[in-house]
C-alpha atoms as a PDB file:
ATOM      1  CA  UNK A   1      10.945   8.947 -11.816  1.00  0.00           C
ATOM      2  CA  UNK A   2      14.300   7.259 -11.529  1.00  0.00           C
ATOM      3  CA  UNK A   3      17.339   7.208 -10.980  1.00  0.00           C
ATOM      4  CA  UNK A   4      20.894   5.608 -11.474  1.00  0.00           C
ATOM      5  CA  UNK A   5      23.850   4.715  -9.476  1.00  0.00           C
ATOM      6  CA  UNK A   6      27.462   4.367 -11.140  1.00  0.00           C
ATOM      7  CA  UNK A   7      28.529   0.692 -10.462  1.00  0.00           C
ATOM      8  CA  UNK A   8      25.052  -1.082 -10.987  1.00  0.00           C
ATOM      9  CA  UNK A   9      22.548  -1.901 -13.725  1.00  0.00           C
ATOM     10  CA  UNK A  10      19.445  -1.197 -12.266  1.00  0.00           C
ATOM     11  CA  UNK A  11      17.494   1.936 -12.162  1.00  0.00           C
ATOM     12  CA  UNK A  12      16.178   2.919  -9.021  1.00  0.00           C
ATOM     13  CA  UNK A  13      12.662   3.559  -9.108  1.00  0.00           C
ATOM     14  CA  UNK A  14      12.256   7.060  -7.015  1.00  0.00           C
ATOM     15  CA  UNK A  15       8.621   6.493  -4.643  1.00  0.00           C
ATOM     16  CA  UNK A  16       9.167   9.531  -2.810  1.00  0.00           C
ATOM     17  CA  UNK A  17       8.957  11.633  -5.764  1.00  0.00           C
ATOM     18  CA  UNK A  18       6.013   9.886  -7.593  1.00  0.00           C
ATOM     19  CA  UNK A  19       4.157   9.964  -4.645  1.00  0.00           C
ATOM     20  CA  UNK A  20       4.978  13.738  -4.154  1.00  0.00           C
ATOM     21  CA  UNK A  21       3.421  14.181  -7.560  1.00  0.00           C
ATOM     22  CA  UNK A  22       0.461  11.815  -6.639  1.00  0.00           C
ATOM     23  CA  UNK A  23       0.122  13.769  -3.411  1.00  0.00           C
ATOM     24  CA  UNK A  24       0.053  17.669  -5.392  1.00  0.00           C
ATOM     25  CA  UNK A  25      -2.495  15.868  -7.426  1.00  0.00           C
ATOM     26  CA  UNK A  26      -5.136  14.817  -4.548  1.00  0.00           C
ATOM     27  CA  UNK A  27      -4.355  18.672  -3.525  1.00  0.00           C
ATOM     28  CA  UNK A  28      -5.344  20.734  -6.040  1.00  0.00           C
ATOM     29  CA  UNK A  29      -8.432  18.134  -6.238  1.00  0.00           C
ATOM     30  CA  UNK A  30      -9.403  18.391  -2.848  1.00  0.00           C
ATOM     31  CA  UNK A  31      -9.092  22.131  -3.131  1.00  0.00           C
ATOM     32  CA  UNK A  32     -11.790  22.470  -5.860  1.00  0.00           C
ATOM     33  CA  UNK A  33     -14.234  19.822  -3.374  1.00  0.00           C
ATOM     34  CA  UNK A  34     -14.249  22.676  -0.864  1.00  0.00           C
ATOM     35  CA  UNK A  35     -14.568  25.567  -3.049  1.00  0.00           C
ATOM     36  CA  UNK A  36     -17.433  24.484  -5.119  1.00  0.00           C
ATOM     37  CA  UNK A  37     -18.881  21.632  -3.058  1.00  0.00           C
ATOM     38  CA  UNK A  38     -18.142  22.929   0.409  1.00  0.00           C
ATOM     39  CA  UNK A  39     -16.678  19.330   0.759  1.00  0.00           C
ATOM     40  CA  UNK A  40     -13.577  18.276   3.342  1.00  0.00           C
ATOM     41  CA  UNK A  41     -12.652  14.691   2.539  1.00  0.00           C
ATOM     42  CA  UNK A  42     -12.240  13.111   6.018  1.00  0.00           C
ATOM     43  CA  UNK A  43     -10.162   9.950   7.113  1.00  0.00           C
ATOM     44  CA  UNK A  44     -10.685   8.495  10.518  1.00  0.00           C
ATOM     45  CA  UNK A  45      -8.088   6.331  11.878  1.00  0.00           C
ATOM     46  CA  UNK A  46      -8.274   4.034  14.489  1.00  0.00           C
ATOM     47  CA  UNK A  47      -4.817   2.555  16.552  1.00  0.00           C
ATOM     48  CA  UNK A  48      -5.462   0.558  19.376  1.00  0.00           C
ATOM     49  CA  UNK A  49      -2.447   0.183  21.546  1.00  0.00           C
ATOM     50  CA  UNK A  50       1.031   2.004  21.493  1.00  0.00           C
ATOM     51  CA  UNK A  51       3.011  -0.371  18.836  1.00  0.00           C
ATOM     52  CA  UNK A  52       5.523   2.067  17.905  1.00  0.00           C
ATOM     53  CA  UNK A  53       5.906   0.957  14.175  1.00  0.00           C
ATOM     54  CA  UNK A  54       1.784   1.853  13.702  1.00  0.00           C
ATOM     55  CA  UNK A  55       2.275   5.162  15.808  1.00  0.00           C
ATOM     56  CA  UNK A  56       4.735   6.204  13.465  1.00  0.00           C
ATOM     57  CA  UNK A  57       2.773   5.558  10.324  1.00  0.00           C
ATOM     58  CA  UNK A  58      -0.564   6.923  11.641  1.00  0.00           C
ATOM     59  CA  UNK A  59       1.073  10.113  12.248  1.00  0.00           C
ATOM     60  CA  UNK A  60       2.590  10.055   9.218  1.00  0.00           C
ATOM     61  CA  UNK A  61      -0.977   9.792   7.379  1.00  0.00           C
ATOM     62  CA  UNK A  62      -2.095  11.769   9.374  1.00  0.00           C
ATOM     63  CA  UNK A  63       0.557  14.520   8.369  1.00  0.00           C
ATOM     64  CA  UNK A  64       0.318  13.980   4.711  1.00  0.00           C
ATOM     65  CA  UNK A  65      -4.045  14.070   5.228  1.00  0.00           C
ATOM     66  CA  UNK A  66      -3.097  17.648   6.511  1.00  0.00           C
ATOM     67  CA  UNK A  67      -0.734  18.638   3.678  1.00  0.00           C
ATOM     68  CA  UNK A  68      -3.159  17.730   0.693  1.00  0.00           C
ATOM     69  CA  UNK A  69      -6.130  19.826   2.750  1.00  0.00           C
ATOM     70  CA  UNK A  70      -8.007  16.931   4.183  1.00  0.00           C
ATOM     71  CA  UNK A  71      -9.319  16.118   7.645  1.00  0.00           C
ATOM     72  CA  UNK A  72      -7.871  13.446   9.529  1.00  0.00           C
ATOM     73  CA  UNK A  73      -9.659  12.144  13.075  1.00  0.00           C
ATOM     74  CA  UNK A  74      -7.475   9.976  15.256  1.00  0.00           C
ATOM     75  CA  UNK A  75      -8.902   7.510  17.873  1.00  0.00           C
ATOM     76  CA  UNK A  76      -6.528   6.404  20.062  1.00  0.00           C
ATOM     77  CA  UNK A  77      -7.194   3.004  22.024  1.00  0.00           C
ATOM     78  CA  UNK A  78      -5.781   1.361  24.697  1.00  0.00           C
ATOM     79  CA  UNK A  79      -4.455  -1.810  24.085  1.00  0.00           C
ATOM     80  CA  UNK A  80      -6.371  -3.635  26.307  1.00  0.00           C
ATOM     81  CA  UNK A  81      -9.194  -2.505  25.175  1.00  0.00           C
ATOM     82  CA  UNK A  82     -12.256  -5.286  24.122  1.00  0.00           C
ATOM     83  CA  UNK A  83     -13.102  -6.037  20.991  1.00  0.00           C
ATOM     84  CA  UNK A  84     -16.868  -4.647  21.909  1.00  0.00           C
ATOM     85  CA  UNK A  85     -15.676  -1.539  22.277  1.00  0.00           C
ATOM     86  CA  UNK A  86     -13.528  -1.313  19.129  1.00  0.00           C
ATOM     87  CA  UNK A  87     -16.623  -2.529  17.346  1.00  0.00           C
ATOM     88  CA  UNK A  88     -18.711   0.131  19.200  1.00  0.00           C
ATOM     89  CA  UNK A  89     -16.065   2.936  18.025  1.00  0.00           C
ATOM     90  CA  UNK A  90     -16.319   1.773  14.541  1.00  0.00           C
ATOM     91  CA  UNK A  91     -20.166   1.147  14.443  1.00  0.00           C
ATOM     92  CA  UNK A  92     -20.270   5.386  15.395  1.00  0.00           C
ATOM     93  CA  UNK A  93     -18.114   5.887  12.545  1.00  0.00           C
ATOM     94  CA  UNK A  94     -20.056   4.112  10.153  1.00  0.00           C
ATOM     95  CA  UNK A  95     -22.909   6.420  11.155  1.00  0.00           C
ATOM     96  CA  UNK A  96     -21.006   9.703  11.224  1.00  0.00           C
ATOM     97  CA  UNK A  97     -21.781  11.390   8.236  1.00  0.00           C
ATOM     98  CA  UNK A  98     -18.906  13.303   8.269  1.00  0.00           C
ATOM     99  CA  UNK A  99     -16.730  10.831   7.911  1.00  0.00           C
ATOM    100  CA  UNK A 100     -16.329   9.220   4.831  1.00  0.00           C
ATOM    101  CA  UNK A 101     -13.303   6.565   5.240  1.00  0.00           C
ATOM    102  CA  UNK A 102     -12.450   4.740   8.081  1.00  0.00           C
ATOM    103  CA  UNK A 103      -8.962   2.914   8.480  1.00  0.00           C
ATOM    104  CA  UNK A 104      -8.023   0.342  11.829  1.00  0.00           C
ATOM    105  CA  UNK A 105      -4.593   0.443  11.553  1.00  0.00           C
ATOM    106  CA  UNK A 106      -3.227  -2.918  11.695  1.00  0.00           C
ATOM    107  CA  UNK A 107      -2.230  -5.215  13.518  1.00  0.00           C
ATOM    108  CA  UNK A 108      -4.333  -5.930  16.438  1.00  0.00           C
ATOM    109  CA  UNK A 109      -4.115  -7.119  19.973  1.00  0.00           C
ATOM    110  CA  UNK A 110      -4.675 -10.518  20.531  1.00  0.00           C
ATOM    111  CA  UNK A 111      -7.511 -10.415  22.459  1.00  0.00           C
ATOM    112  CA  UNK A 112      -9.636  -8.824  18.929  1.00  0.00           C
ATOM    113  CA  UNK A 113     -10.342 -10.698  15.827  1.00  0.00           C
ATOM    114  CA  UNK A 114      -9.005  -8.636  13.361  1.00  0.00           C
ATOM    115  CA  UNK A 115     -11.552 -10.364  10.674  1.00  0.00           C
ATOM    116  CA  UNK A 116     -14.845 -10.471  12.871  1.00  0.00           C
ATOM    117  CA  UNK A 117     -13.502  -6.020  12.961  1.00  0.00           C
ATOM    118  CA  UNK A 118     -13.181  -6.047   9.196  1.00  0.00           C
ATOM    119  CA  UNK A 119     -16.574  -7.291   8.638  1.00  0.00           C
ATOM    120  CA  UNK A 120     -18.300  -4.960  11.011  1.00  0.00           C
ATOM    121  CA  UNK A 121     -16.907  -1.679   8.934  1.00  0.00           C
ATOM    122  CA  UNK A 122     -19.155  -0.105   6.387  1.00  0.00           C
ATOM    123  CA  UNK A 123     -17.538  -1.157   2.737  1.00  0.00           C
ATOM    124  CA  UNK A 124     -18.187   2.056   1.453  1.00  0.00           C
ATOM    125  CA  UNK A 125     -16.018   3.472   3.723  1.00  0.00           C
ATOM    126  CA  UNK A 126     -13.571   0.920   4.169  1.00  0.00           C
ATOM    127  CA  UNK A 127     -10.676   3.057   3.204  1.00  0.00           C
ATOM    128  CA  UNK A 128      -7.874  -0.375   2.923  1.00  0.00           C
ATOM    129  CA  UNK A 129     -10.146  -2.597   0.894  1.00  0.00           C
ATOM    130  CA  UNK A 130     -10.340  -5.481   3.421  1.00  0.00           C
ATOM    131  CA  UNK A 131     -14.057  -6.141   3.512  1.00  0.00           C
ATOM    132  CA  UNK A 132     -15.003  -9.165   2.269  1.00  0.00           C
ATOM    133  CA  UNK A 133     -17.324  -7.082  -0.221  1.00  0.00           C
ATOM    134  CA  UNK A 134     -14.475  -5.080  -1.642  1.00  0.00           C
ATOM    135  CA  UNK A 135     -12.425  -7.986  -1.995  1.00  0.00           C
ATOM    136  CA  UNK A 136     -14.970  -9.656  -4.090  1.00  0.00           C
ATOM    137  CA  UNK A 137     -15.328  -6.988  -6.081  1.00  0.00           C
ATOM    138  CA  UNK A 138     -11.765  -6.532  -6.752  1.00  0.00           C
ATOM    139  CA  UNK A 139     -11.817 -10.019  -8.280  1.00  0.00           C
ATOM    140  CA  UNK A 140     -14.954  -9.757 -10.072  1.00  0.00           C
ATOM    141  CA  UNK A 141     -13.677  -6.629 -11.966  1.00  0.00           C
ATOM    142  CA  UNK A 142     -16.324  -4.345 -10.513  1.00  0.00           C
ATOM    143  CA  UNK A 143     -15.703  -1.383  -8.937  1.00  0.00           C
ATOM    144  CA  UNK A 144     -14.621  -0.921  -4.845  1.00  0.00           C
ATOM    145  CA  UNK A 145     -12.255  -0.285  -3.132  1.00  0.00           C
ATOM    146  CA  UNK A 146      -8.513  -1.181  -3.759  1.00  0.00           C
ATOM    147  CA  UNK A 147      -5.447  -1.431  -0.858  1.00  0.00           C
ATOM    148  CA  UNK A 148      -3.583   1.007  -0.543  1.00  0.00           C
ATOM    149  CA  UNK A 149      -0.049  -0.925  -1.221  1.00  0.00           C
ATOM    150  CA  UNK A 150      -1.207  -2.511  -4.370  1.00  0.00           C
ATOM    151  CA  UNK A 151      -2.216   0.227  -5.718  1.00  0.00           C
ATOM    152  CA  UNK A 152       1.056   1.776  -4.987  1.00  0.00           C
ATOM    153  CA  UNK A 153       2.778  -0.986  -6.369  1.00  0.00           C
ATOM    154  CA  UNK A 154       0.982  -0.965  -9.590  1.00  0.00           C
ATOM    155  CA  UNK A 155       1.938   2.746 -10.181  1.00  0.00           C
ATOM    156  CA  UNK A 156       5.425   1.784  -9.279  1.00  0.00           C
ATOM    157  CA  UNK A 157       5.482  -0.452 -11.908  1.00  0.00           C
ATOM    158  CA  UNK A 158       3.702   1.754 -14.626  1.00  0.00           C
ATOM    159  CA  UNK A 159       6.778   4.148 -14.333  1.00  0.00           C
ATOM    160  CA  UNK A 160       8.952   2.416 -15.748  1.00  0.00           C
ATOM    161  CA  UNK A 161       6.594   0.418 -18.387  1.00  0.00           C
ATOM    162  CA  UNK A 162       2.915   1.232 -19.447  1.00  0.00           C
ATOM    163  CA  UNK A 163       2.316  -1.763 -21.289  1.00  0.00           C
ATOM    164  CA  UNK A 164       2.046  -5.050 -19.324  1.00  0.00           C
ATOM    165  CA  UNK A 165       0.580  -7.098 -21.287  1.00  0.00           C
ATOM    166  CA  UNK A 166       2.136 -10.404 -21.878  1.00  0.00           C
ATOM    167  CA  UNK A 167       5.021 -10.194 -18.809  1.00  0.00           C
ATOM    168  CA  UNK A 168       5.230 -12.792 -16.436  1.00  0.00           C
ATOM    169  CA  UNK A 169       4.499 -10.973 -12.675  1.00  0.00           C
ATOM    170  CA  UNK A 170       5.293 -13.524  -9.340  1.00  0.00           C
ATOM    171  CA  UNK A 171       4.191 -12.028  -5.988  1.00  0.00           C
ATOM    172  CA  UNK A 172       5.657 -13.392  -3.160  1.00  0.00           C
ATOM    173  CA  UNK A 173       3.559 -13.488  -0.357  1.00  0.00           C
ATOM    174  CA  UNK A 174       0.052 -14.138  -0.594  1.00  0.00           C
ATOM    175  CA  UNK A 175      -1.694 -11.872   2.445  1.00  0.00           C
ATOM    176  CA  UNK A 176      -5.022 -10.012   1.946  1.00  0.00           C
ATOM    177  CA  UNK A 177      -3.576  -6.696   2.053  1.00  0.00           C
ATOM    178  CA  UNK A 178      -0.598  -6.669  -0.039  1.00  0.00           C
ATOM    179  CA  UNK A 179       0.055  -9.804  -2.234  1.00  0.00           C
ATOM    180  CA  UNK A 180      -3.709 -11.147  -3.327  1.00  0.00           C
ATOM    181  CA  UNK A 181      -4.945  -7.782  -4.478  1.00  0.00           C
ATOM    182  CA  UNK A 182      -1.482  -7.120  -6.318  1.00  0.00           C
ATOM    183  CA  UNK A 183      -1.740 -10.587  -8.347  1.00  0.00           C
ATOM    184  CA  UNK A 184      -5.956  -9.204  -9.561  1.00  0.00           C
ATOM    185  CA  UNK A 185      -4.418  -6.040 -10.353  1.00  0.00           C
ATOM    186  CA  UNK A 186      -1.723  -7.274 -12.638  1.00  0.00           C
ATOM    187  CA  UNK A 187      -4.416  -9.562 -13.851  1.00  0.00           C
ATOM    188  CA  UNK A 188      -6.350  -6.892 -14.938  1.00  0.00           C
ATOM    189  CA  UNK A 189      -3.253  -5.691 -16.542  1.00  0.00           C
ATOM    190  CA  UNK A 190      -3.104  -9.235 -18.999  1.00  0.00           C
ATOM    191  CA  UNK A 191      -0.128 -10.384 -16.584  1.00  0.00           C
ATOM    192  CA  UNK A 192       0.402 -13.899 -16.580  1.00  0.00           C
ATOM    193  CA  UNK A 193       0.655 -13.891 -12.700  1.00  0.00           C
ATOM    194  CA  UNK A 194       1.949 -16.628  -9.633  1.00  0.00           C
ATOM    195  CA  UNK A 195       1.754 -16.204  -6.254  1.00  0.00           C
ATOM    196  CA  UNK A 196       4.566 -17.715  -4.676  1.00  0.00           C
ATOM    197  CA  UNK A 197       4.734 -18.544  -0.586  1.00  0.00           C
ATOM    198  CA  UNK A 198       5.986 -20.590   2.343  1.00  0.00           C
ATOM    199  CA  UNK A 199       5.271 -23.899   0.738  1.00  0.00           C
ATOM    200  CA  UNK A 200       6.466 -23.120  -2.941  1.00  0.00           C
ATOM    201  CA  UNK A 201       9.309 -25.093  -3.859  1.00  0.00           C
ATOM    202  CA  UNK A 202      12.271 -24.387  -5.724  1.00  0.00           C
ATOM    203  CA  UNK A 203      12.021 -20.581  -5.136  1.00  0.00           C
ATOM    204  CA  UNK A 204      14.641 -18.843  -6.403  1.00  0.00           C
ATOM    205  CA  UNK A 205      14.100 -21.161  -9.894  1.00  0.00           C
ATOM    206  CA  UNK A 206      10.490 -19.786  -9.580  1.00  0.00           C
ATOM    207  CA  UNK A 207      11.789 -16.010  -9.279  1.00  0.00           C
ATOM    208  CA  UNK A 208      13.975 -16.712 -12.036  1.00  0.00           C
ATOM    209  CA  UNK A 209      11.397 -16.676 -14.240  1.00  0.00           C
ATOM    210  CA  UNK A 210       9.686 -13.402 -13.848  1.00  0.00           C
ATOM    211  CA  UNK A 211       9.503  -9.829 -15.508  1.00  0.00           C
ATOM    212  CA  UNK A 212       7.660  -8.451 -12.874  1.00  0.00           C
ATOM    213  CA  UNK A 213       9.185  -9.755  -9.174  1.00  0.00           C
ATOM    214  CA  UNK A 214       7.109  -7.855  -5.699  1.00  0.00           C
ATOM    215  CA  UNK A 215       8.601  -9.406  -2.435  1.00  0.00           C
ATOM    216  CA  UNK A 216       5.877  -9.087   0.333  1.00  0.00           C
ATOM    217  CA  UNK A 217       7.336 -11.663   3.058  1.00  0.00           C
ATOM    218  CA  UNK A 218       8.676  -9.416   5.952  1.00  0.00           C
ATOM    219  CA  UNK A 219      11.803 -11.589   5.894  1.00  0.00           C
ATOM    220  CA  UNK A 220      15.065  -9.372   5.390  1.00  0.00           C
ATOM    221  CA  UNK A 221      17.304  -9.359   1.931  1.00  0.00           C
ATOM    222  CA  UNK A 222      15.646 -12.971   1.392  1.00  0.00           C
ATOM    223  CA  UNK A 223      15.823 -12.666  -2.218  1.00  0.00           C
ATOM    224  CA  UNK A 224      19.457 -12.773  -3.556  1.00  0.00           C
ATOM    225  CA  UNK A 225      20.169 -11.522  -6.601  1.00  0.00           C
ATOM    226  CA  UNK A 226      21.187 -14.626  -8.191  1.00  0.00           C
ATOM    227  CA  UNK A 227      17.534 -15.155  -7.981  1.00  0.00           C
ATOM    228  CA  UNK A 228      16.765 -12.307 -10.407  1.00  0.00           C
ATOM    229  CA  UNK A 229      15.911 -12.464 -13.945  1.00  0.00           C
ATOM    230  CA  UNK A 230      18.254 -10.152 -15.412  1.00  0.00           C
ATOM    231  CA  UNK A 231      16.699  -6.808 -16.465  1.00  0.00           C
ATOM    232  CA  UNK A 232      13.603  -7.667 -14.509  1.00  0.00           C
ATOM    233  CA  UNK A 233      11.319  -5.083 -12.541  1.00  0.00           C
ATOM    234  CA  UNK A 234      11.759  -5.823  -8.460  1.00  0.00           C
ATOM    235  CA  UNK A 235       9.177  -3.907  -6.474  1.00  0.00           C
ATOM    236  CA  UNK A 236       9.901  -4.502  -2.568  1.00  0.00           C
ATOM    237  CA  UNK A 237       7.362  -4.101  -0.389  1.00  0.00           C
ATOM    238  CA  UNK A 238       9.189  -5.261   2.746  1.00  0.00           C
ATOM    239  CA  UNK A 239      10.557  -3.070   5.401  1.00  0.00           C
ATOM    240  CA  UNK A 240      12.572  -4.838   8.347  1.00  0.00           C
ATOM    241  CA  UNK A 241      14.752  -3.466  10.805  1.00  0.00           C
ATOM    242  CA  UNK A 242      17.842  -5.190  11.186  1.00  0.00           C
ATOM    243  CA  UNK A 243      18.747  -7.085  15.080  1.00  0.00           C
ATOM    244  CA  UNK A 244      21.986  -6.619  16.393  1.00  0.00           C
ATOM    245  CA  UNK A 245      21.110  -9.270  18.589  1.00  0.00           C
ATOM    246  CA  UNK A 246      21.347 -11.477  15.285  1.00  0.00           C
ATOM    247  CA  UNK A 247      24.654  -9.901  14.751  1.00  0.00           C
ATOM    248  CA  UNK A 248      22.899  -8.068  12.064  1.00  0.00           C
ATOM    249  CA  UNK A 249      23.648  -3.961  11.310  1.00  0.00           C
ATOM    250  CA  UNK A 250      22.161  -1.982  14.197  1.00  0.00           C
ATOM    251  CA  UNK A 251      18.696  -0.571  13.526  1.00  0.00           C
ATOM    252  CA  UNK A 252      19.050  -0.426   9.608  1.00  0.00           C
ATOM    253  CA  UNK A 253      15.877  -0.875   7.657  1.00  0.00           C
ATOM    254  CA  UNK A 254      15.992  -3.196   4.640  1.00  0.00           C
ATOM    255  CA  UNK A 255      12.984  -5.051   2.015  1.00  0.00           C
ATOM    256  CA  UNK A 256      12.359  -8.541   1.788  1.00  0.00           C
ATOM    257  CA  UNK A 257      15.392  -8.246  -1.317  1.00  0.00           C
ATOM    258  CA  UNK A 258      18.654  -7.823  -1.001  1.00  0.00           C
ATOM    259  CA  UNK A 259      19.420  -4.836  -2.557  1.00  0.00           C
ATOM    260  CA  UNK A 260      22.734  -4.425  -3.134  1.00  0.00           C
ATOM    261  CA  UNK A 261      22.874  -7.395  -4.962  1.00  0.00           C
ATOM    262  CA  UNK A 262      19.712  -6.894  -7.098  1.00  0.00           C
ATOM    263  CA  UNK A 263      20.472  -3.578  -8.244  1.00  0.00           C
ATOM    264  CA  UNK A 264      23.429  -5.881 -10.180  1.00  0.00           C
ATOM    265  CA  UNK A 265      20.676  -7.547 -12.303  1.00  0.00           C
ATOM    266  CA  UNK A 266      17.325  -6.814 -12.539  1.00  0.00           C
ATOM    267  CA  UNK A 267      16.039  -3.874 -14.901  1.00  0.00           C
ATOM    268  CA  UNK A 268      14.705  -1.069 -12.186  1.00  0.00           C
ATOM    269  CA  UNK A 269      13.983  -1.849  -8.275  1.00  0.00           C
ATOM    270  CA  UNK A 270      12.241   0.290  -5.148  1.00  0.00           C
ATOM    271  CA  UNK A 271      14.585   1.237  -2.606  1.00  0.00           C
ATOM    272  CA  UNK A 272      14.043   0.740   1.217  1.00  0.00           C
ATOM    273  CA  UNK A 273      12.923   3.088   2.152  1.00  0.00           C
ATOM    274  CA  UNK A 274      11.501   5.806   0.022  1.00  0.00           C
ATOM    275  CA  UNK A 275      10.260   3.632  -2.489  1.00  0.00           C
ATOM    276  CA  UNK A 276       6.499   2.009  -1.794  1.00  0.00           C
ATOM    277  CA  UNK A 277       6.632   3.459   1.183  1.00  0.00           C
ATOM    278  CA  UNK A 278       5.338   6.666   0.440  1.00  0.00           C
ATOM    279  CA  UNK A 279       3.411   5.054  -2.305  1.00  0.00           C
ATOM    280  CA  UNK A 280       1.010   3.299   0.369  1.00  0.00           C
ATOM    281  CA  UNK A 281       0.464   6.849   1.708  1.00  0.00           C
ATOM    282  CA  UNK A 282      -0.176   8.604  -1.474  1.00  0.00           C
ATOM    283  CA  UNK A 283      -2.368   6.406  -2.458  1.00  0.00           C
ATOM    284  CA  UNK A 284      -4.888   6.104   0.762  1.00  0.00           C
ATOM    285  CA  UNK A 285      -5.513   9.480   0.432  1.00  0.00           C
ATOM    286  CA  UNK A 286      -6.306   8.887  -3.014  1.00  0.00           C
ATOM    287  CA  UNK A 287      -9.132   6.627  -1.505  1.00  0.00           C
ATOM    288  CA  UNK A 288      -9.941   8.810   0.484  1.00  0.00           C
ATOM    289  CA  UNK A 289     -10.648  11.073  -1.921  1.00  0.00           C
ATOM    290  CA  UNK A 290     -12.807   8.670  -3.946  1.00  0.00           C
ATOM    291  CA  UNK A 291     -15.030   7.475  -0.933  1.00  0.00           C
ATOM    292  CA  UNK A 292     -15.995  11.224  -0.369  1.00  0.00           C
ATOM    293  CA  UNK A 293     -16.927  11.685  -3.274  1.00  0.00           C
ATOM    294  CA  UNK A 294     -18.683   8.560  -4.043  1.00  0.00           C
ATOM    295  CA  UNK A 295     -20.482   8.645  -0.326  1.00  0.00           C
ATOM    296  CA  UNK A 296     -21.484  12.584  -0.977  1.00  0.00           C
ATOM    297  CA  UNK A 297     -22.638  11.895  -4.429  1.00  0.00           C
ATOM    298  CA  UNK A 298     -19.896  14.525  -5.377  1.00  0.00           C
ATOM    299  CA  UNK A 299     -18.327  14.149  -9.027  1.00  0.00           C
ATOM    300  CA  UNK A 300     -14.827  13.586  -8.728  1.00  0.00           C
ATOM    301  CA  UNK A 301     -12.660  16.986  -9.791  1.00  0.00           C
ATOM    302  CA  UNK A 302     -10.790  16.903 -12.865  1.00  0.00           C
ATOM    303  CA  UNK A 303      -6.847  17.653 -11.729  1.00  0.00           C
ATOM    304  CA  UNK A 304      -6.348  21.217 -13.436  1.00  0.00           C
ATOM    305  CA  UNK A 305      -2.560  20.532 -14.166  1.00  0.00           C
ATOM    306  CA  UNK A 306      -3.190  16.982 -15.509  1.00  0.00           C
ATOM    307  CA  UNK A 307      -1.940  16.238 -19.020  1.00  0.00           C
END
């Protein structure tokens, strides 16, 4: 879904509405697990500390988990807590049999490797797709589990165009979570695909180029518009909070592009928010709802309403 603004070219591409959609989906699924399997999808979450940015989104999944009928079970850390203990938290979830994705919401204090966690977690279960093992698999073309974001991303993209094939995709940023598993994804898609980052010169010539543009940097409005391909498809992935302190707009959230002037030029663009935003949501309960089923042996439901 999308829409348009009088004054600009681009059409807005609408994530809180597509992930509604993606949302009523996982619902009506979920419902027919419990009625004929007896089966409660369930998502543990783990936060260690009180960063208020992962408070926020925790209790946001956990909200939607609610909404689409599945379980959610919160552990709450401190933040000085040892890495042995985190690892002994998620060692009990990996045997819990009643759980059937885990998420350690991210980041971490600096006194735990967030890898040496990652590799501890049971794959299967490894709701984000970090594991070394579901990485690998992701590039291999086998099946595991995907990120969250990328996935959102992809679906993003496939609203505006189903057909891929052939379009030249640059993802800027080149993290585990967001940007690798995006550029596989479009690969799979017969993208031709770059991965721009810190060290890539000549940027905004690089940018230029593309059909297919996701920002992924965490560095406010850094992509001007001028850096657009005209009619091109800009999915934003950043979300940054503006500093007075830099004599920037008090509190005001913006992406990695700047909008006002890419909405001038490119073809269709996310907002900040309410564009992959919700997206990333939607679309870790729709893990979710895969790991149950594929850790309870449990054929995935057919949506009723589906075309």
């Amino acid at each position: 879904m999308a829409d348009e603004t009088p004054g600009q070219s681009a059409t807005i591409i609408d994530g809180t509405a597509i992930a509604a959609r993606v949302r009523a989906s996982i619902a009506r699924r979920t419902a027919i697990l419990k009625a004929e399997f007896d089966l409660t999808p369930t998502l543990a979450v783990v936060l260690v500390g009180d960063d208020p940015a992962s408070k926020i989104y925790v209790g946001m999944k956990t909200k939607r988990a609610a909404e689409v009928g599945m379980k959610a079970r919160d552990i709450d850390m401190a933040a000085s807590a040892a890495q042995g203990q985190l690892i002994g938290v998620i060692e009990e979830l990996n045997a819990d049999k009643d759980v059937q994705a885990i998420l350690v919401q991210m980041p971490l204090p600096d006194q735990i490797d967030s890898d040496e966690v990652i590799d501890v977690l049971d794959p299967a279960k490894d709701v984000d797709g970090l594991h070394v093992i579901n990485a690998g698999l992701l590039v291999s073309g086998r099946v595991g589990v995907v990120p969250a974001t990328p996935l959102g991303c992809l679906a993003l993209i496939k609203s505006v165009t189903q057909d891929l094939k052939g379009l030249e995709a640059l993802i800027v940023g080149r993290s585990n979570l967001v940007g690798k598993p995006i550029a596989q994804l479009l690969l799979r898609e017969h993208c031709t695909v770059t991965t721009a980052h810190s060290r890539t010169q000549d940027l905004d010539a690089v940018c230029r180029r593309a059909d297919i543009l996701i920002a992924a940097v965490g560095q406010p409005e850094m992509i001007r518009g001028d850096w657009i391909k005209p009619g091109a498809i800009v999915i934003d992935v950043g979300i940054n909070r503006l500093d007075p302190e830099q004599g920037q707009e008090k509190g005001r959230l913006v992406g990695d592009v700047h909008f006002a002037e890419a909405t001038q030029v490119a073809g269709a663009i996310t907002p900040v928010p309410k564009g992959v935003g919700p997206m990333t949501i939607a679309c870790l309960l729709q893990n979710t709802l895969a790991l149950a089923c594929r850790n309870t042996g449990v054929p995935m439901p057919k949506d009723p309403e589906a075309e």
